[in-house]
Protein backbone atom coordinates (compact mmCIF):
# COMPACT_ATOMS: atom_id res chain seq x y z
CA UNK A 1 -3.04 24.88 -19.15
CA UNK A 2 -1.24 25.79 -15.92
CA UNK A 3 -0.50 22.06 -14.45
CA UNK A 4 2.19 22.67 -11.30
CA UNK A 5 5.49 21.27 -11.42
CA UNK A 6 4.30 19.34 -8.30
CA UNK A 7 1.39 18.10 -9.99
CA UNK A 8 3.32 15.88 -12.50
CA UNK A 9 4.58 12.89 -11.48
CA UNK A 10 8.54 11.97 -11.37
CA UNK A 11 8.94 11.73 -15.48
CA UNK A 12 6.77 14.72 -16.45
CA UNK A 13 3.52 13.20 -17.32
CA UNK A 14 0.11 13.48 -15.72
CA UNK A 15 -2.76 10.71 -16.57
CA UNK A 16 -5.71 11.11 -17.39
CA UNK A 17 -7.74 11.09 -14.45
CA UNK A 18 -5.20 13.61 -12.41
CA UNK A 19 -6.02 15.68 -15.10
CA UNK A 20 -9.34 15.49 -15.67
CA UNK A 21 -9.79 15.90 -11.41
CA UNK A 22 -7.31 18.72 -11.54
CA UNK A 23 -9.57 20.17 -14.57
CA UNK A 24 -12.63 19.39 -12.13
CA UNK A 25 -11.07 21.44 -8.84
CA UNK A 26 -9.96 24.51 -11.31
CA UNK A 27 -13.43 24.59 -12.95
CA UNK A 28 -15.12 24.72 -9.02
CA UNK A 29 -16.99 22.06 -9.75
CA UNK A 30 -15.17 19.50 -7.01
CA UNK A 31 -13.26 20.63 -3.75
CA UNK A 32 -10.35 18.78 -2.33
CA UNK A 33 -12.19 17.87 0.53
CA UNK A 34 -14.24 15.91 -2.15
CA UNK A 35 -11.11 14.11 -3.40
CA UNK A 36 -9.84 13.28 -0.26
CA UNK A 37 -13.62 11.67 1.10
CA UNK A 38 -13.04 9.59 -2.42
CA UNK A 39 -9.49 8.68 -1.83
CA UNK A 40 -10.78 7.58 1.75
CA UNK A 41 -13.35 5.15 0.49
CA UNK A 42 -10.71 4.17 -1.84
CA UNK A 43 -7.98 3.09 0.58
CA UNK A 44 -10.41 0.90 2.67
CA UNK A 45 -11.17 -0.80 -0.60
CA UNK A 46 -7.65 -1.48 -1.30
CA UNK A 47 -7.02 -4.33 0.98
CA UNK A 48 -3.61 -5.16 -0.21
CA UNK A 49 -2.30 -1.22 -0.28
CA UNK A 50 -1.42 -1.98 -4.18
CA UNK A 51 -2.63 1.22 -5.21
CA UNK A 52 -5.22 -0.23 -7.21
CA UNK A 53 -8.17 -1.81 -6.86
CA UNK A 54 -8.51 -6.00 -7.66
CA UNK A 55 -11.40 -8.03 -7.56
CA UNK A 56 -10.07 -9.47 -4.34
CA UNK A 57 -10.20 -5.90 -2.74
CA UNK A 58 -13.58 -5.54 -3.50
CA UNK A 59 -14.65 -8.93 -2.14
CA UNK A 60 -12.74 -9.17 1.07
CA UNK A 61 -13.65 -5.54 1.56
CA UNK A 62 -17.62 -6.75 0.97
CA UNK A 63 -16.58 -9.86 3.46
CA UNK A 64 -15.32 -7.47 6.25
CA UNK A 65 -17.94 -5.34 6.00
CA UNK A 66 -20.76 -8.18 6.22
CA UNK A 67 -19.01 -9.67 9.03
CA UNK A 68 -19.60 -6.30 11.21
């Protein structure tokens, strides 16, 4: 495994999903153009900018979007 220093996060562990995406990119199989289109979708989700996604992200996301 060849995970950069950069790539870990400030007490030397990487989760899961980093590591299955960073798994993904070395393998070809997803670009980081791909990742960032994701992370995109992602912040407009997150209403709040928690970092995470809540039930009430989803909704009020759904209610801005109906009310275009």
């Amino acid at each position: 495994m060849d995970l950069e220093a950069a790539d870990l996060d400030g007490d030397g562990i990487v989760g899961a999903a980093d590591f299955v995406l960073y798994k993904l990119k070395e393998m070809g199989k997803i670009s980081q153009e791909d990742i960032s289109l994701v992370m995109e979708e992602f912040e407009d989700l997150d209403v709040d900018q928690s970092g995470t996604l809540s039930v009430t992200d989803i909704t009020l996301a759904q209610s801005a979007e109906i009310g275009k």
